[in-house]
Protein backbone atom coordinates (compact mmCIF):
# COMPACT_ATOMS: atom_id res chain seq x y z
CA UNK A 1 -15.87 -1.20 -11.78
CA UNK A 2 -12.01 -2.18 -11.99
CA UNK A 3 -11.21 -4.41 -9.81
CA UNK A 4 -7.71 -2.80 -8.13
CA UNK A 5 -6.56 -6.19 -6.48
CA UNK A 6 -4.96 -7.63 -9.85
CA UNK A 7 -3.61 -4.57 -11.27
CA UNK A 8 -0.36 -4.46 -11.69
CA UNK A 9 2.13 -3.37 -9.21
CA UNK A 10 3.98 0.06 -10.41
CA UNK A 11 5.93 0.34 -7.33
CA UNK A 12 9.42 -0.46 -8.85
CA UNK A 13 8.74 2.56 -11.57
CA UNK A 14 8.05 5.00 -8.81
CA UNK A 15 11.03 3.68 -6.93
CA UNK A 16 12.64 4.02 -10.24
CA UNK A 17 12.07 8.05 -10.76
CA UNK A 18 12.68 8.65 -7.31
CA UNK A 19 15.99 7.98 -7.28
CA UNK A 20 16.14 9.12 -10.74
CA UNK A 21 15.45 12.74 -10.26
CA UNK A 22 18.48 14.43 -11.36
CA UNK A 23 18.51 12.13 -14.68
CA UNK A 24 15.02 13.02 -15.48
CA UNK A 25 15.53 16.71 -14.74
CA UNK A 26 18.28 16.76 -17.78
CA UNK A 27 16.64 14.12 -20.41
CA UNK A 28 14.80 16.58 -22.19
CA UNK A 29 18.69 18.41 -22.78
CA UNK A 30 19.74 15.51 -24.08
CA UNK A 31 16.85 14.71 -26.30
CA UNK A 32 16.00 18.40 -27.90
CA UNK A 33 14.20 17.84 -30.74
CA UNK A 34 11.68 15.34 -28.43
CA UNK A 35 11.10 18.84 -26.65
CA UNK A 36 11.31 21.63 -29.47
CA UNK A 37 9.01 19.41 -31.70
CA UNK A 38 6.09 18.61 -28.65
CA UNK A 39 6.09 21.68 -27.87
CA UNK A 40 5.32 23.06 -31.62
CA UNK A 41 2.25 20.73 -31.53
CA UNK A 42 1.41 21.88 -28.31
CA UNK A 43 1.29 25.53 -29.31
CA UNK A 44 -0.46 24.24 -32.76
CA UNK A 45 -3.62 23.10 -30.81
CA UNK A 46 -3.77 23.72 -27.39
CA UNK A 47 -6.24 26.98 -26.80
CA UNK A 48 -4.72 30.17 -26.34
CA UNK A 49 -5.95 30.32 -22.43
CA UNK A 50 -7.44 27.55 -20.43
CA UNK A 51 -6.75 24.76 -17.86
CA UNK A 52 -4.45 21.65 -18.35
CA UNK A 53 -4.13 18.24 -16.37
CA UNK A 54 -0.71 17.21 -16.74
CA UNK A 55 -0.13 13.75 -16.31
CA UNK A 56 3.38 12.83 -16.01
CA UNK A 57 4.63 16.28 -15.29
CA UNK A 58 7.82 15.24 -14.38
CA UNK A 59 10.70 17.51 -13.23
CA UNK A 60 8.28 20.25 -14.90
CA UNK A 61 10.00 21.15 -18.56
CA UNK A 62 6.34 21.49 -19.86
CA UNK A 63 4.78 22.58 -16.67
CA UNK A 64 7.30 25.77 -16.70
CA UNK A 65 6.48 26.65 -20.18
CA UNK A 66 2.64 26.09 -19.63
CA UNK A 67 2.64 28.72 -16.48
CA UNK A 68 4.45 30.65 -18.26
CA UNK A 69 1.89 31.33 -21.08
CA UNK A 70 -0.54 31.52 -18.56
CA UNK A 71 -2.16 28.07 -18.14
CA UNK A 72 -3.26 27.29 -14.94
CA UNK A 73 -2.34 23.71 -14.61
CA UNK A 74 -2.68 20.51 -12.24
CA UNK A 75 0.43 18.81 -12.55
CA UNK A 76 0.35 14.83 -11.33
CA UNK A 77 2.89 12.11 -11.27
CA UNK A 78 3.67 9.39 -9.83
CA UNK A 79 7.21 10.26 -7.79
CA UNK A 80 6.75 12.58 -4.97
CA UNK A 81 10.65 13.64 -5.68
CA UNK A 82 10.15 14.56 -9.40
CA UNK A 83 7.16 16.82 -8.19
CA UNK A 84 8.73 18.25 -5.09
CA UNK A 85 11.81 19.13 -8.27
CA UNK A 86 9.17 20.83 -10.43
CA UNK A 87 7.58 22.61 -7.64
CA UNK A 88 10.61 24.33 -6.84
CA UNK A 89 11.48 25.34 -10.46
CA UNK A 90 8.31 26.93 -10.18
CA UNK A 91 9.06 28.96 -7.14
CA UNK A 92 12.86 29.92 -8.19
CA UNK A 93 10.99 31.38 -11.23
CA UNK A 94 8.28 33.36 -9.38
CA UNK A 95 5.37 30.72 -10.28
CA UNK A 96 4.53 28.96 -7.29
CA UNK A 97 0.80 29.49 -7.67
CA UNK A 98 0.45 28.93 -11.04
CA UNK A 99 0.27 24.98 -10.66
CA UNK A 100 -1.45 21.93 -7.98
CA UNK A 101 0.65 19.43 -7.33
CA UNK A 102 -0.75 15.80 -6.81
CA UNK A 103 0.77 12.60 -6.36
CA UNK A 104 -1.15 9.87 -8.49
CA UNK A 105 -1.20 6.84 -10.64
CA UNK A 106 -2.49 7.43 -13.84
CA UNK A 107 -4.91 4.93 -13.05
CA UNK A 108 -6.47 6.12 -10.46
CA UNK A 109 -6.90 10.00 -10.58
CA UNK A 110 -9.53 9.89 -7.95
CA UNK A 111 -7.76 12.82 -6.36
CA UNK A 112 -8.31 15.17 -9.23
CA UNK A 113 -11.74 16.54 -9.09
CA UNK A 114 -12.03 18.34 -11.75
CA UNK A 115 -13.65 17.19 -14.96
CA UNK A 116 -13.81 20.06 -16.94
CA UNK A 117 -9.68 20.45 -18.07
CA UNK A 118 -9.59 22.00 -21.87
CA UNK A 119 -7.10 19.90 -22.21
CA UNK A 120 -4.94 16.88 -20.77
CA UNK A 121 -1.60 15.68 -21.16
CA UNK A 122 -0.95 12.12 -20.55
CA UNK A 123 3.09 12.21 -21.57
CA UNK A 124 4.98 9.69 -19.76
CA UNK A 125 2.58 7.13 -18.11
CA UNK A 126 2.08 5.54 -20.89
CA UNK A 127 5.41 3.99 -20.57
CA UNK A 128 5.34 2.10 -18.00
CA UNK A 129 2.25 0.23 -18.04
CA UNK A 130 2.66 -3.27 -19.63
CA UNK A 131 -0.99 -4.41 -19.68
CA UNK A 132 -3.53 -3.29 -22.08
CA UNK A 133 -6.49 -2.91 -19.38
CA UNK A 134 -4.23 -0.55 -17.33
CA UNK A 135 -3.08 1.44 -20.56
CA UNK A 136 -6.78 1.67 -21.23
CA UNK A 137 -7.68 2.81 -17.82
CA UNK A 138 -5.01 6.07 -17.38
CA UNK A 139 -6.89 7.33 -20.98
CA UNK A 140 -10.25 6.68 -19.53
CA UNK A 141 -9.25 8.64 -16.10
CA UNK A 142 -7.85 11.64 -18.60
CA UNK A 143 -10.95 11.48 -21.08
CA UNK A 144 -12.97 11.77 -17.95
CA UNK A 145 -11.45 14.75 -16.20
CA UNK A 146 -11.64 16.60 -20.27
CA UNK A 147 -14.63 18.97 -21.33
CA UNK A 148 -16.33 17.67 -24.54
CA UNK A 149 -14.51 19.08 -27.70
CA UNK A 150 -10.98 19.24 -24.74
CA UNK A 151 -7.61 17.98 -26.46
CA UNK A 152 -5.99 14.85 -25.22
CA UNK A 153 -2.17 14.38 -25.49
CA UNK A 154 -0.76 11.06 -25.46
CA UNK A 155 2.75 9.94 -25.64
CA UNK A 156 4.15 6.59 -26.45
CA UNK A 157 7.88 4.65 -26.78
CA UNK A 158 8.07 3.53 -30.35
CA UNK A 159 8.62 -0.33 -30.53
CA UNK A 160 10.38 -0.18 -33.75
CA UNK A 161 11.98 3.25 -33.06
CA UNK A 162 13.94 2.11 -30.21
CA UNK A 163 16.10 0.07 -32.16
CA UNK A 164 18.87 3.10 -33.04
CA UNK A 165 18.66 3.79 -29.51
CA UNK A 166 19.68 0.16 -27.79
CA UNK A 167 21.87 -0.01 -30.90
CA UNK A 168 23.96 3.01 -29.80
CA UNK A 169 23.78 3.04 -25.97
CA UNK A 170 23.37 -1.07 -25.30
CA UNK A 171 24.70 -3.40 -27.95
CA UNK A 172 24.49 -6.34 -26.18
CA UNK A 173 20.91 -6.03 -25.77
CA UNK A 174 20.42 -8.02 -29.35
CA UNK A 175 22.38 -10.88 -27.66
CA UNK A 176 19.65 -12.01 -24.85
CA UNK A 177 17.52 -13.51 -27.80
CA UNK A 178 14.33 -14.41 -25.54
CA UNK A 179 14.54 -10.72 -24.62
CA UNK A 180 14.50 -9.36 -27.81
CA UNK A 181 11.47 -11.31 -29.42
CA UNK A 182 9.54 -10.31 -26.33
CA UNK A 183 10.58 -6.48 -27.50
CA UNK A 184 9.47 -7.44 -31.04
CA UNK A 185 6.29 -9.35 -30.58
CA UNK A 186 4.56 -7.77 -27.42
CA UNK A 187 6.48 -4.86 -26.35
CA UNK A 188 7.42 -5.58 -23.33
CA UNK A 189 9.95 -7.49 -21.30
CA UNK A 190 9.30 -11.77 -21.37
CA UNK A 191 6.77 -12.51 -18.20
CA UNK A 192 8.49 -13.63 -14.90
CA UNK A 193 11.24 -11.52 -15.08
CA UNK A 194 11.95 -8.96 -12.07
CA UNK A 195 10.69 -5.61 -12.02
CA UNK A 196 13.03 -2.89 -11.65
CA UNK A 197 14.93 -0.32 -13.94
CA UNK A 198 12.68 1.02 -16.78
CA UNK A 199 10.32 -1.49 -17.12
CA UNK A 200 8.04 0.05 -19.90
CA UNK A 201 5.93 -1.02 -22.65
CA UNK A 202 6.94 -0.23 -26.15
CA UNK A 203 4.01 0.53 -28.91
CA UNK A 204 3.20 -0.38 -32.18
CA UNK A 205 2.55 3.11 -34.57
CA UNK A 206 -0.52 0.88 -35.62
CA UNK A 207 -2.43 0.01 -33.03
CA UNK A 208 -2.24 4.08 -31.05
CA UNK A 209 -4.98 5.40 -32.77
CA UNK A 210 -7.85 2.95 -32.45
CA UNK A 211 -7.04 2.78 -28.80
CA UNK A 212 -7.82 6.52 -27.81
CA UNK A 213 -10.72 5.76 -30.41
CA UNK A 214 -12.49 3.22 -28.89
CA UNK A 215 -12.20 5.33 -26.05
CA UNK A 216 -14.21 8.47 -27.11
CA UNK A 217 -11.68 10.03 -28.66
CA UNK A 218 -11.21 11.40 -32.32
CA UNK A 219 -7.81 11.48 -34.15
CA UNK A 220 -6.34 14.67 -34.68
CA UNK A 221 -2.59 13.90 -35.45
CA UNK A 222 0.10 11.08 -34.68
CA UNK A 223 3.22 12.25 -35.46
CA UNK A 224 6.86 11.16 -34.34
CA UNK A 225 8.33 13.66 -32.52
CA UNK A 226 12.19 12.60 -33.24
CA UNK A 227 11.52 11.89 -36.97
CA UNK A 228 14.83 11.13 -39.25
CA UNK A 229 17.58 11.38 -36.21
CA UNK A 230 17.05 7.73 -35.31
CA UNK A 231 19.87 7.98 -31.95
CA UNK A 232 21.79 10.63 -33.38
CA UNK A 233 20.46 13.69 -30.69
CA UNK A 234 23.80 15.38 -30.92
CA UNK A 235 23.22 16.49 -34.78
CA UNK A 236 20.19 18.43 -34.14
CA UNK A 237 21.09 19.70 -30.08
CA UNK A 238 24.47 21.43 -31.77
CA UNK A 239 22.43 23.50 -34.19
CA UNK A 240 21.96 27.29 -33.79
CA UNK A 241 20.02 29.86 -35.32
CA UNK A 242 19.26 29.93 -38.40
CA UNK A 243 19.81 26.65 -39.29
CA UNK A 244 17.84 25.04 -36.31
CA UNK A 245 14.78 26.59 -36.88
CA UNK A 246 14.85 25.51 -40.76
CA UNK A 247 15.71 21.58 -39.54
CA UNK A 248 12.65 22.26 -37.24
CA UNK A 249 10.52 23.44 -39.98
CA UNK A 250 11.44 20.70 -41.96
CA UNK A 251 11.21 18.21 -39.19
CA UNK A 252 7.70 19.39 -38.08
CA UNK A 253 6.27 19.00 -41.82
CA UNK A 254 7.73 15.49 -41.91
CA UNK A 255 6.55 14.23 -38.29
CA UNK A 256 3.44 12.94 -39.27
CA UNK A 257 4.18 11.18 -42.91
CA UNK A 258 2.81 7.64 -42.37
CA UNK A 259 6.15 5.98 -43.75
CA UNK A 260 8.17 7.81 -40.97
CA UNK A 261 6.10 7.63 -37.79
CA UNK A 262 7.13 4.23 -36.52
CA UNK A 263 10.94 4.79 -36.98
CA UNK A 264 11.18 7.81 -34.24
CA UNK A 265 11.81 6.77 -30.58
CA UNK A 266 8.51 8.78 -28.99
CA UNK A 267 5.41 9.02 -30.92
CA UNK A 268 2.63 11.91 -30.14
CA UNK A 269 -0.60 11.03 -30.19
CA UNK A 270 -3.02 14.20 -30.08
CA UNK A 271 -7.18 13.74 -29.90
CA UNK A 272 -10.69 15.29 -29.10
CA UNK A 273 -13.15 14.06 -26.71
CA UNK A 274 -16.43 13.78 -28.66
């Protein structure tokens, strides 16, 4: 049994998103091919019909796309605001009974009953928790709420593929040297600092897959799902027709090429519970 007193405390990411809710509503428009490429791996494996946990739903970018196919869908995170957004995108497009809504850490999914999902998506939480136990944990509370032979997808924040990205947007960051070699060596910021911002964890390519492995979980794919554009969103977002779908095309066959997967920002992880 985990023992809940020493986790740790998440309270400064929820704090985070809630006042965040209008920034998270419009990442996904800034970061198109993050979208446009999930969502072709998403339509690869999930099943044609069938009932998804959603673990990180967000503002609801996936959760409107999933009712709209006609998954019926339990839709959790961890900010009441970024819910209460999604639920009403699903009632100013006619869906409001197509999802649940429930307020949870990914830890602790005691709320969700269910344990029969064909599938579960565990995009986002991943992020945020620092410690290996508690990383562990939210994939054990998904495998258990999946059906044996159900799909589990995972997302992660590249540690390498990052780079571009605090390049471009923060410079300076390659100045605070003790905060950098924290980055490098454990993914994470140095211990003792303050909580507050996005405080995430950063992965290693190498060490995703034996962690949903060791967990009852078989390796399907682990792709990159920004593979070749490093920072550069603005390249791919200003693309039309035809030209967009043949970058896709080309993008999608790529994704997964061992010598690329490291080097996007958000890696995919996608598995069966045997």
């Amino acid at each position: 049994m985990r023992d809940w007193s020493v986790i740790d405390d998440i309270s400064d990411i929820s704090s985070f998103y809630d006042h965040s809710v209008e920034q998270e509503d419009e990442r996904l428009e800034r970061h198109q091919l993050e979208y446009d490429l999930t969502w072709r791996y998403l339509t690869r494996y999930l099943p044609p019909s069938g009932s998804i946990l959603e673990i990180g739903a967000a503002t609801g970018k996936y959760t409107l796309a999933l009712c709209r196919r006609g998954y019926s869908v339990t839709a959790v995170d961890l900010s009441a605001a970024l819910l209460e957004r999604c639920q009403k995108r699903l009632t100013t497009e006619q869906l409001p009974g197509s999802a649940q809504f429930v307020v949870a850490d990914a830890r602790d999914l005691h709320a969700v009953q269910t344990t029969a999902f064909d599938a579960v998506l565990l995009m986002g939480p991943l992020y945020h928790l620092i410690f290996s136990e508690d990383r562990r944990e939210a994939i054990c509370q998904a495998v258990n709420r999946l059906r044996s032979g159900g799909l589990l997808f995972s997302t992660h924040i590249s540690r390498l593929g990052v780079l571009g990205d605090f390049m471009k947007r923060m410079p300076e960051w390659i100045e605070q040297k003790e905060v950098a070699r924290s980055l490098l060596d454990h993914g994470k910021r140095p211990d003792g600092q303050p909580g507050g911002g996005f405080r995430g964890y950063f992965a290693h390519a190498s060490e995703i897959k034996q962690l949903h492995e060791t967990l009852g979980i078989q390796t399907i794919a682990l792709a990159g799902i920004e593979p070749a554009i490093s920072a550069d969103d603005e390249s791919y977002n200003k693309l039309q027709a035809p030209q967009r779908g043949l970058w896709l095309d080309l993008l999608e066959e790529i994704s997964s090429d061992e010598t690329i997967v490291g080097a996007s920002r958000h890696l995919l992880y996608i598995g069966r519970k045997v």
